[in-house]
PDB file of N, CA and C in Angstrom:
ATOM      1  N   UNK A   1       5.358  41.713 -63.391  1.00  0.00           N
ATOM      2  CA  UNK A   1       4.229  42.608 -63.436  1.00  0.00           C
ATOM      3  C   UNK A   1       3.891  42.887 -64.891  1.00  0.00           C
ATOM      4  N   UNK A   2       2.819  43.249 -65.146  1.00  0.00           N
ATOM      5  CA  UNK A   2       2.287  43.247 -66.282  1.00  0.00           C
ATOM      6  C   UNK A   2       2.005  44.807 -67.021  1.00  0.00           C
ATOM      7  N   UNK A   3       1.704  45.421 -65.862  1.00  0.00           N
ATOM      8  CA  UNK A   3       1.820  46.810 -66.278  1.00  0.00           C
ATOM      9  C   UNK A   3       1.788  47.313 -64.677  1.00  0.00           C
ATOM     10  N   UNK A   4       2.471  48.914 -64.612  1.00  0.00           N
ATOM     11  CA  UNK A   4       2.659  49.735 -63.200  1.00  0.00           C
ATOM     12  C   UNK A   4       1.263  49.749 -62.772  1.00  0.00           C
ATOM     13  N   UNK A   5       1.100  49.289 -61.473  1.00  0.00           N
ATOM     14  CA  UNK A   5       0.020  49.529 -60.753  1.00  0.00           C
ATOM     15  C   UNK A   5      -0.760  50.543 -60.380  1.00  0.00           C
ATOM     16  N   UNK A   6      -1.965  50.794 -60.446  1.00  0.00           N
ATOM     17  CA  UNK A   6      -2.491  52.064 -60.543  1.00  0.00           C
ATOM     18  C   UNK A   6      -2.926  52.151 -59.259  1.00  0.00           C
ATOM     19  N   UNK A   7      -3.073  53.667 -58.901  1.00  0.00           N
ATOM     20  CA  UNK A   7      -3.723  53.698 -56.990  1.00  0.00           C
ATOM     21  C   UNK A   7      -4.953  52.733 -56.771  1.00  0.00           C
ATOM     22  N   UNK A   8      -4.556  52.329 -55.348  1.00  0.00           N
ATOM     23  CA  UNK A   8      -5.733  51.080 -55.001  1.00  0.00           C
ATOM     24  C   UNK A   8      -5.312  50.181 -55.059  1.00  0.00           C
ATOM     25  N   UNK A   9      -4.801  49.865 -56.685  1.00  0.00           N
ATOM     26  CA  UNK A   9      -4.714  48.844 -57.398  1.00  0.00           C
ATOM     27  C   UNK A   9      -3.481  47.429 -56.490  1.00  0.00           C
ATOM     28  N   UNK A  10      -3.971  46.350 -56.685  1.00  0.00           N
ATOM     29  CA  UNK A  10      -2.919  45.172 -56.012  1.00  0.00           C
ATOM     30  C   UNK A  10      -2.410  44.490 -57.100  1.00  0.00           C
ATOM     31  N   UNK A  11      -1.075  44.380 -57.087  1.00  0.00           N
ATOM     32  CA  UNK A  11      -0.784  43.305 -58.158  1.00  0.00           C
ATOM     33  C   UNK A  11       0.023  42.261 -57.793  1.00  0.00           C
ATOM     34  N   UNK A  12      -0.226  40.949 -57.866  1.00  0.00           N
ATOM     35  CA  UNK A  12       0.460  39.919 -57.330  1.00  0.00           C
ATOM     36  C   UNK A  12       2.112  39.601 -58.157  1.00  0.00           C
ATOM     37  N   UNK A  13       3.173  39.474 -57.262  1.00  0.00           N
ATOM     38  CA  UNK A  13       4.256  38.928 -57.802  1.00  0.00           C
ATOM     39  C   UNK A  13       4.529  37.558 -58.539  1.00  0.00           C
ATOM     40  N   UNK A  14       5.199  37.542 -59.454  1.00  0.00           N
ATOM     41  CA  UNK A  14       5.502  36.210 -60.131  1.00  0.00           C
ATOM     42  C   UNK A  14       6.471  35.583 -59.405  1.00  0.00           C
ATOM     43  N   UNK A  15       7.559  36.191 -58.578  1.00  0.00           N
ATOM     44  CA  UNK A  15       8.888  35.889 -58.197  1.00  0.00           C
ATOM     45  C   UNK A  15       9.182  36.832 -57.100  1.00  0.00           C
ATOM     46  N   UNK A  16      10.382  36.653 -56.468  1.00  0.00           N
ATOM     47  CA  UNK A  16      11.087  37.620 -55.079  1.00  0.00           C
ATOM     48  C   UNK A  16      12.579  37.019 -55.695  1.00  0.00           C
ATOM     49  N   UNK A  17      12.943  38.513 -55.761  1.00  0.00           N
ATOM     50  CA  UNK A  17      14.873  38.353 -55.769  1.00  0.00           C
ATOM     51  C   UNK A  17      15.363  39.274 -54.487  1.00  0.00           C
ATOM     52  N   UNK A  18      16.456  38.366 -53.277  1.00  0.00           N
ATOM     53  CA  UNK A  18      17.259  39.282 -52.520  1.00  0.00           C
ATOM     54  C   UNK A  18      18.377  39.949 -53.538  1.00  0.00           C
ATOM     55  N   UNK A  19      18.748  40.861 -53.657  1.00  0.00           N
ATOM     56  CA  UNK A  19      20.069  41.529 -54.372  1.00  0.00           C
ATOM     57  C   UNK A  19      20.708  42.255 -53.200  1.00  0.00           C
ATOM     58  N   UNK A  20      21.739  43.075 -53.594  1.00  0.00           N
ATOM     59  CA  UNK A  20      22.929  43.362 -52.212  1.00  0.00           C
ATOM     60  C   UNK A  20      22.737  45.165 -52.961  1.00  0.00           C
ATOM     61  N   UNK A  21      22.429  45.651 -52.296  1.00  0.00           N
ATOM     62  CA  UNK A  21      22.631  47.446 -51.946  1.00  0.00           C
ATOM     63  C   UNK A  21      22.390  48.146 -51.133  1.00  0.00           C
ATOM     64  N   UNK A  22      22.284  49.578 -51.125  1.00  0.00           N
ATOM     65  CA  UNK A  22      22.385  50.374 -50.219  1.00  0.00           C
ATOM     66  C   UNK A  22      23.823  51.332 -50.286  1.00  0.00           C
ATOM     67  N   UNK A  23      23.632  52.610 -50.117  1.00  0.00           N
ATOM     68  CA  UNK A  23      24.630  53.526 -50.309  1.00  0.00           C
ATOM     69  C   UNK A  23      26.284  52.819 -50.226  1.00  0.00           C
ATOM     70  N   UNK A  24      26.477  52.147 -49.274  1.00  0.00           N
ATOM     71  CA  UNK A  24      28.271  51.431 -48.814  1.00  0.00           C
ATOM     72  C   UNK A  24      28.651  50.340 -50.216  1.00  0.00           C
ATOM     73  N   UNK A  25      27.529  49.566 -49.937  1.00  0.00           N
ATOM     74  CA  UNK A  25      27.373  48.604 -51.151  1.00  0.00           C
ATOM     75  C   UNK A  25      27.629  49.031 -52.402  1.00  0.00           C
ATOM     76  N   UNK A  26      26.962  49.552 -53.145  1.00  0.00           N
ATOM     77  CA  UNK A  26      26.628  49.922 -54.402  1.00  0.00           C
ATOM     78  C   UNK A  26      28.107  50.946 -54.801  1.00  0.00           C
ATOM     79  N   UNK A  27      28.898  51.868 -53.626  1.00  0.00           N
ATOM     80  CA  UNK A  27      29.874  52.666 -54.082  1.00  0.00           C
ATOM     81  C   UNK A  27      31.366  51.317 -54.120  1.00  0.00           C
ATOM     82  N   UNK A  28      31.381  50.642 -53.353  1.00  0.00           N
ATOM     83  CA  UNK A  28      31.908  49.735 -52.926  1.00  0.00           C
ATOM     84  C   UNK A  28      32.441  48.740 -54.426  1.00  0.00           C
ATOM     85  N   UNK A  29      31.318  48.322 -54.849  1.00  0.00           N
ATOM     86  CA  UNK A  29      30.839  47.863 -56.258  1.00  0.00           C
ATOM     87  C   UNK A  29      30.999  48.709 -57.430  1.00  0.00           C
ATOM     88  N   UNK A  30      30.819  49.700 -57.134  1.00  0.00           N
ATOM     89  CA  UNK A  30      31.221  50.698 -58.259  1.00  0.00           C
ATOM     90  C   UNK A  30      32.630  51.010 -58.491  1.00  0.00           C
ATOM     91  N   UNK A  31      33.066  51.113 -57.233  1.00  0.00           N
ATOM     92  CA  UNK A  31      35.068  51.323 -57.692  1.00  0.00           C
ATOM     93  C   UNK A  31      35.679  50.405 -57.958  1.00  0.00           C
ATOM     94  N   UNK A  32      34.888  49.008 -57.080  1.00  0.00           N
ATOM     95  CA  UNK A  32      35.656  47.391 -58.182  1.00  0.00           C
ATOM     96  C   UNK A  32      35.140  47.631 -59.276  1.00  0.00           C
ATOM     97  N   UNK A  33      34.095  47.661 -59.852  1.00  0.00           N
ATOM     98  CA  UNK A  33      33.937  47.905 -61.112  1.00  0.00           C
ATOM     99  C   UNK A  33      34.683  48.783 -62.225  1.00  0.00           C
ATOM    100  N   UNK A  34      35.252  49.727 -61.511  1.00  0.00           N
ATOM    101  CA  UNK A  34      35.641  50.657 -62.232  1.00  0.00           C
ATOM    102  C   UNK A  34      37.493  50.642 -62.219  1.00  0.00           C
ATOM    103  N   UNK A  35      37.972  49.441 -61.242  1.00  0.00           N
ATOM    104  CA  UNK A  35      39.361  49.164 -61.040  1.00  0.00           C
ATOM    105  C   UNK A  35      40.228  49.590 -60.627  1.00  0.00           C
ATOM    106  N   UNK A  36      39.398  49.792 -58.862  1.00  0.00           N
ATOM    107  CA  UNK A  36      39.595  50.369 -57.744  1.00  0.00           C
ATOM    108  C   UNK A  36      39.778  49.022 -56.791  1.00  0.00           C
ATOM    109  N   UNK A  37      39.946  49.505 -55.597  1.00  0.00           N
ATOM    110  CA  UNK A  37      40.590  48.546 -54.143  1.00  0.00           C
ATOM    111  C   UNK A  37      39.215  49.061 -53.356  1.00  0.00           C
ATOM    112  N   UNK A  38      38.093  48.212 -53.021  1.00  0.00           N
ATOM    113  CA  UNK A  38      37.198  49.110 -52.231  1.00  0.00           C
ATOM    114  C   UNK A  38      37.464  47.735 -50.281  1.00  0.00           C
ATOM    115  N   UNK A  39      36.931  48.185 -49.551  1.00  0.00           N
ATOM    116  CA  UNK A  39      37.159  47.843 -48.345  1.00  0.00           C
ATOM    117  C   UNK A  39      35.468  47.691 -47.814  1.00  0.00           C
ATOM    118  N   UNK A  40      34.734  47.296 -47.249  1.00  0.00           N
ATOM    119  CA  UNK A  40      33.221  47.146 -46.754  1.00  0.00           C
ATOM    120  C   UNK A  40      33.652  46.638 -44.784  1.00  0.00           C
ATOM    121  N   UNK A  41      32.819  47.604 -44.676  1.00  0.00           N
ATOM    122  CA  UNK A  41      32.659  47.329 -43.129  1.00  0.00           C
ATOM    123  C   UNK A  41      31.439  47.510 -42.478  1.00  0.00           C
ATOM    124  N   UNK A  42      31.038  46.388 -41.662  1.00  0.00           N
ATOM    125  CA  UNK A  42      29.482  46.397 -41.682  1.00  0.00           C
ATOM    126  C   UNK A  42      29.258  45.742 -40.931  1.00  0.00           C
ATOM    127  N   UNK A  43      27.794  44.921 -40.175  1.00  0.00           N
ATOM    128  CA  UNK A  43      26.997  44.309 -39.701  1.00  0.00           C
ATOM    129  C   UNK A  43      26.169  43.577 -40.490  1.00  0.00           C
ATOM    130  N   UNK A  44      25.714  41.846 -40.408  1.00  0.00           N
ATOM    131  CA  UNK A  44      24.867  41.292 -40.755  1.00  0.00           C
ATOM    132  C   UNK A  44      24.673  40.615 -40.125  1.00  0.00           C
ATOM    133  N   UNK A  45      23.204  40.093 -40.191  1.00  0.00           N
ATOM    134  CA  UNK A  45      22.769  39.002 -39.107  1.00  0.00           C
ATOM    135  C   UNK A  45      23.284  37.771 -39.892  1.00  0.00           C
ATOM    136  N   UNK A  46      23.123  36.517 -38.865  1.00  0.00           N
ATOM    137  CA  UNK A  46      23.310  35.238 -39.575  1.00  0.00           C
ATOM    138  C   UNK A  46      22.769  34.747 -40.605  1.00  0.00           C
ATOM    139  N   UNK A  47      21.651  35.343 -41.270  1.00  0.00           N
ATOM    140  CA  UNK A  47      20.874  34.900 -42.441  1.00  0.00           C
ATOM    141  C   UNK A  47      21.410  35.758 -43.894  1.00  0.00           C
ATOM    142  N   UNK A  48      22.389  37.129 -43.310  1.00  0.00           N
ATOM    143  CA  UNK A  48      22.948  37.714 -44.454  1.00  0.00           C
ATOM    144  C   UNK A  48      24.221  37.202 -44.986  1.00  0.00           C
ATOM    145  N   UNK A  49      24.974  36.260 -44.639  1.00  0.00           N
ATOM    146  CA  UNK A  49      25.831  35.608 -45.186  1.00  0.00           C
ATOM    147  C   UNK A  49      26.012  35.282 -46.281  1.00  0.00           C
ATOM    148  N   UNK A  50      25.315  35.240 -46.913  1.00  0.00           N
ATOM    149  CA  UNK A  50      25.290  35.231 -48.422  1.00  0.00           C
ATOM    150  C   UNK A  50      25.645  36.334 -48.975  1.00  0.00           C
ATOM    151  N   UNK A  51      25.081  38.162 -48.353  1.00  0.00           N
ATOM    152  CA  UNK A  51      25.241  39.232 -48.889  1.00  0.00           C
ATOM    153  C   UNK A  51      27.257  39.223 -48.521  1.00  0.00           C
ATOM    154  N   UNK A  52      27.845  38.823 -47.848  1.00  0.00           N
ATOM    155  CA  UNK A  52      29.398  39.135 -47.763  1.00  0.00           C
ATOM    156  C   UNK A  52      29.844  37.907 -48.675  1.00  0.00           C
ATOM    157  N   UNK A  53      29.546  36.904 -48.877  1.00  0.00           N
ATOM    158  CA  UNK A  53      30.211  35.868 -50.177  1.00  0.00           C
ATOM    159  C   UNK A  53      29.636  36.601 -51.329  1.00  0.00           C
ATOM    160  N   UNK A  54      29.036  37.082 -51.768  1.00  0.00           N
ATOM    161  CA  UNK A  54      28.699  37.937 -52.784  1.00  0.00           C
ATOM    162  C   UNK A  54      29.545  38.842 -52.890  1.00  0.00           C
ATOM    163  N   UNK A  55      29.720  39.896 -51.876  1.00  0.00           N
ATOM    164  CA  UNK A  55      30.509  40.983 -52.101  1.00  0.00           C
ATOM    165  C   UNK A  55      31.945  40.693 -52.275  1.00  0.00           C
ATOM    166  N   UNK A  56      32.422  39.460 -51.511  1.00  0.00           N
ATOM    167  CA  UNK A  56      33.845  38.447 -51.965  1.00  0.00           C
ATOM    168  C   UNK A  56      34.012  38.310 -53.587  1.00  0.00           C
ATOM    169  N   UNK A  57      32.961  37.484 -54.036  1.00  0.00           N
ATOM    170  CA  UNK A  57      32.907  37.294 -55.159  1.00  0.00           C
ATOM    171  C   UNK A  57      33.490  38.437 -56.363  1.00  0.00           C
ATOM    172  N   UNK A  58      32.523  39.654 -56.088  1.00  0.00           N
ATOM    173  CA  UNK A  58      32.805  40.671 -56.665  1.00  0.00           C
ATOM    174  C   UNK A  58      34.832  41.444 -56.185  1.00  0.00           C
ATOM    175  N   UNK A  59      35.002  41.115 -55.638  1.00  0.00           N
ATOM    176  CA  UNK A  59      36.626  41.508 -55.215  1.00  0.00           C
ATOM    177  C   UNK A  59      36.230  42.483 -54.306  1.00  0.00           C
ATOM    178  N   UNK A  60      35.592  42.745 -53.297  1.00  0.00           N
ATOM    179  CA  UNK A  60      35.463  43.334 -52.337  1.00  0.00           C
ATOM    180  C   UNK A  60      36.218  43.048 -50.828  1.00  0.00           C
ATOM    181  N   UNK A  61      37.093  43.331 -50.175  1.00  0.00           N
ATOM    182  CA  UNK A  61      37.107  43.321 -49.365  1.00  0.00           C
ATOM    183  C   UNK A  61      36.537  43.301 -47.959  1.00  0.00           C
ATOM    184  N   UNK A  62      36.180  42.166 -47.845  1.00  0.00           N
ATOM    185  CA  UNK A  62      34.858  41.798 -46.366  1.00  0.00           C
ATOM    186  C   UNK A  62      35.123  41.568 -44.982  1.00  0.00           C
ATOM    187  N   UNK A  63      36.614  41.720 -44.526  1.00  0.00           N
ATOM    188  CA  UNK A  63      37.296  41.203 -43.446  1.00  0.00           C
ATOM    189  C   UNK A  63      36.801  42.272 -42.585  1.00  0.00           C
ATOM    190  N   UNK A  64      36.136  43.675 -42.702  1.00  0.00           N
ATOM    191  CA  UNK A  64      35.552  44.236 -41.863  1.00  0.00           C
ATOM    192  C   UNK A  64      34.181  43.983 -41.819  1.00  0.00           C
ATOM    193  N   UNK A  65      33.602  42.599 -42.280  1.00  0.00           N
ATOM    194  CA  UNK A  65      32.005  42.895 -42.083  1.00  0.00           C
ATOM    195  C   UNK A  65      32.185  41.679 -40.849  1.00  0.00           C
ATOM    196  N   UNK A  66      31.330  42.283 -40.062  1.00  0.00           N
ATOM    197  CA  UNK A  66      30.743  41.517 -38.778  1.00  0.00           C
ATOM    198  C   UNK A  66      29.488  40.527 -38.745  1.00  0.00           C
ATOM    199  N   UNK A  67      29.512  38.975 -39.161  1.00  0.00           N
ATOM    200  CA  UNK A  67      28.019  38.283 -38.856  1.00  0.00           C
ATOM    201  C   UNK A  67      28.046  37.852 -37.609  1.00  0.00           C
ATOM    202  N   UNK A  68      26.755  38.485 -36.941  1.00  0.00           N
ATOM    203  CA  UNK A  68      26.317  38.401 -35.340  1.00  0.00           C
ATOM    204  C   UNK A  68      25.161  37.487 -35.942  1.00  0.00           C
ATOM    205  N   UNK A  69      25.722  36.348 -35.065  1.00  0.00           N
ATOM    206  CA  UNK A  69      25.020  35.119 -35.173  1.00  0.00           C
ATOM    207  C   UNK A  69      23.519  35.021 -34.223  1.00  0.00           C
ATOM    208  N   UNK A  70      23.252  36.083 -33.276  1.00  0.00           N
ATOM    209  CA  UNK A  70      22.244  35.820 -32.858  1.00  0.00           C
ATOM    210  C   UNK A  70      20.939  36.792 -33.137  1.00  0.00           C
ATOM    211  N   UNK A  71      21.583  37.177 -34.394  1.00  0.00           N
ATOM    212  CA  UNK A  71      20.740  38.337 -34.932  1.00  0.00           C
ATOM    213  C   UNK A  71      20.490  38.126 -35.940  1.00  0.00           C
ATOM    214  N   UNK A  72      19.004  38.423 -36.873  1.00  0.00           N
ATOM    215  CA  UNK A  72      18.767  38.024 -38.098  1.00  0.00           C
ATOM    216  C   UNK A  72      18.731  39.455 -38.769  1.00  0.00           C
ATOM    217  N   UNK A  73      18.722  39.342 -40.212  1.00  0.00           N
ATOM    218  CA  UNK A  73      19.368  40.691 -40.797  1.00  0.00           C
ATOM    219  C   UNK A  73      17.887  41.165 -41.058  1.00  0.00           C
ATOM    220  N   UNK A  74      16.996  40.536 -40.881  1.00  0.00           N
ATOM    221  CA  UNK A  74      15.220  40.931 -40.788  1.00  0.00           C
ATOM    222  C   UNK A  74      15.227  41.866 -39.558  1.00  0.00           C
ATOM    223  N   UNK A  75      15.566  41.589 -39.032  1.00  0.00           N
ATOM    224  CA  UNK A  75      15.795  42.470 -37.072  1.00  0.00           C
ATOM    225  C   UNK A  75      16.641  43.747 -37.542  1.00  0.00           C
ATOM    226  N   UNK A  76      17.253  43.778 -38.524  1.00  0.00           N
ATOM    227  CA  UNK A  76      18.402  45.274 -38.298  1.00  0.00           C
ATOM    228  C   UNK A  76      18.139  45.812 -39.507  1.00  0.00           C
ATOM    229  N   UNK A  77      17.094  45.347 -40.301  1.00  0.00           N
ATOM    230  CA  UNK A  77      16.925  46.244 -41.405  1.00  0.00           C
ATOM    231  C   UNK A  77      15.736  47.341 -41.110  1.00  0.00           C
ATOM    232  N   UNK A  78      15.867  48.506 -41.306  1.00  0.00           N
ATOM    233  CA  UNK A  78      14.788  49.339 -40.945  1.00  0.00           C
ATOM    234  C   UNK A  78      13.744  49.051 -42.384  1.00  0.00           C
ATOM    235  N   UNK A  79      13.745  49.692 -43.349  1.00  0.00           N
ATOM    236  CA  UNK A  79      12.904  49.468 -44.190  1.00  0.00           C
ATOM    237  C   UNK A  79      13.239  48.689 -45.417  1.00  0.00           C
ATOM    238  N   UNK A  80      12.738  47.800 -46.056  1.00  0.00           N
ATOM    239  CA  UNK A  80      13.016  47.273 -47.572  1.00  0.00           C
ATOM    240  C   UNK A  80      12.274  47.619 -48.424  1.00  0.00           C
ATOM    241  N   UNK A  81      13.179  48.253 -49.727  1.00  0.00           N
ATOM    242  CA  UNK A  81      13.063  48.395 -51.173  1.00  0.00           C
ATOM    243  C   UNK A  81      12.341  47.614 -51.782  1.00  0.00           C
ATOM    244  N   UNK A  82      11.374  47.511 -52.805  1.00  0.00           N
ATOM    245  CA  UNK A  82      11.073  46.701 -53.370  1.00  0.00           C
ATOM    246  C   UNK A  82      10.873  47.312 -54.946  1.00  0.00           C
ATOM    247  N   UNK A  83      11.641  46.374 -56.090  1.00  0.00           N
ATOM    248  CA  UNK A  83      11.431  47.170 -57.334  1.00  0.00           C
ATOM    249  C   UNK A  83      10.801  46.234 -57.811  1.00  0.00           C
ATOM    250  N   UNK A  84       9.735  46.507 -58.635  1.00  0.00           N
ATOM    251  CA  UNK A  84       8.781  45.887 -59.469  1.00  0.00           C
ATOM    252  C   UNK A  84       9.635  45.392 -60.809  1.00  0.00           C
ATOM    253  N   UNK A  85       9.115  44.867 -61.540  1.00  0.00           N
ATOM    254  CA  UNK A  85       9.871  44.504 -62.800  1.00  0.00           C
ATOM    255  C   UNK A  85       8.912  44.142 -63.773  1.00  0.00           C
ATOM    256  N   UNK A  86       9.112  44.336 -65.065  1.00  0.00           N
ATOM    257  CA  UNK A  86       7.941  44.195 -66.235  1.00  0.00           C
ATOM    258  C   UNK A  86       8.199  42.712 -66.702  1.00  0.00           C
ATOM    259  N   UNK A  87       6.930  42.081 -67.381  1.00  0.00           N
ATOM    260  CA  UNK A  87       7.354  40.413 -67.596  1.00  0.00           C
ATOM    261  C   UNK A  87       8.408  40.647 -68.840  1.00  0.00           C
ATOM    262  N   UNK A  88       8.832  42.031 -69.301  1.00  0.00           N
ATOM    263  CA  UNK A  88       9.488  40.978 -70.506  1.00  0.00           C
ATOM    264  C   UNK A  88      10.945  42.141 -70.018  1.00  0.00           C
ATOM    265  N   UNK A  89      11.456  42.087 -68.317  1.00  0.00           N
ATOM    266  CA  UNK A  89      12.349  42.066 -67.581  1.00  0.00           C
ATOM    267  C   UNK A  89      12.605  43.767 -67.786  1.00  0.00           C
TER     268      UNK A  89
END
């Protein structure tokens, strides 16, 4: 984006990034970060699989997250975030 959008106003995206948060997430991430033991227990559809190898990655504990394969994580999300970003990031 080039500058914050003003009321009315439409501004087209350059790009789309998925990233992994939400209150469980983000505290989860914060005590590995901080050089803690965190644990995640959860639900994702089959298309969020990526969000629990991520949270692996980070040293999270994922053996409580559940992927229900006949569910897409588009179906169980109530609303999505979207943060804008300036071109020079």
């Amino acid at each position: 984006m080039d500058h914050i959008s003003k009321p009315g106003e439409t501004l087209s995206s350059k790009r789309y990034e998925s990233k992994i948060g939400g209150k469980g997430a983000n505290q989860a991430v914060s005590i590995v970060r901080a050089g803690g033991e965190a644990q995640f227990y959860g639900t994702v559809g089959k298309d969020g699989k990526w969000i629990v190898e991520e949270l692996k990655e980070m040293g999270i504990d994922t053996s409580g997250v559940i992927v229900e394969e006949k569910v897409s994580c588009a179906t169980r999300r109530g609303l999505e975030g979207l943060l804008g970003v300036g071109t020079d990031g």
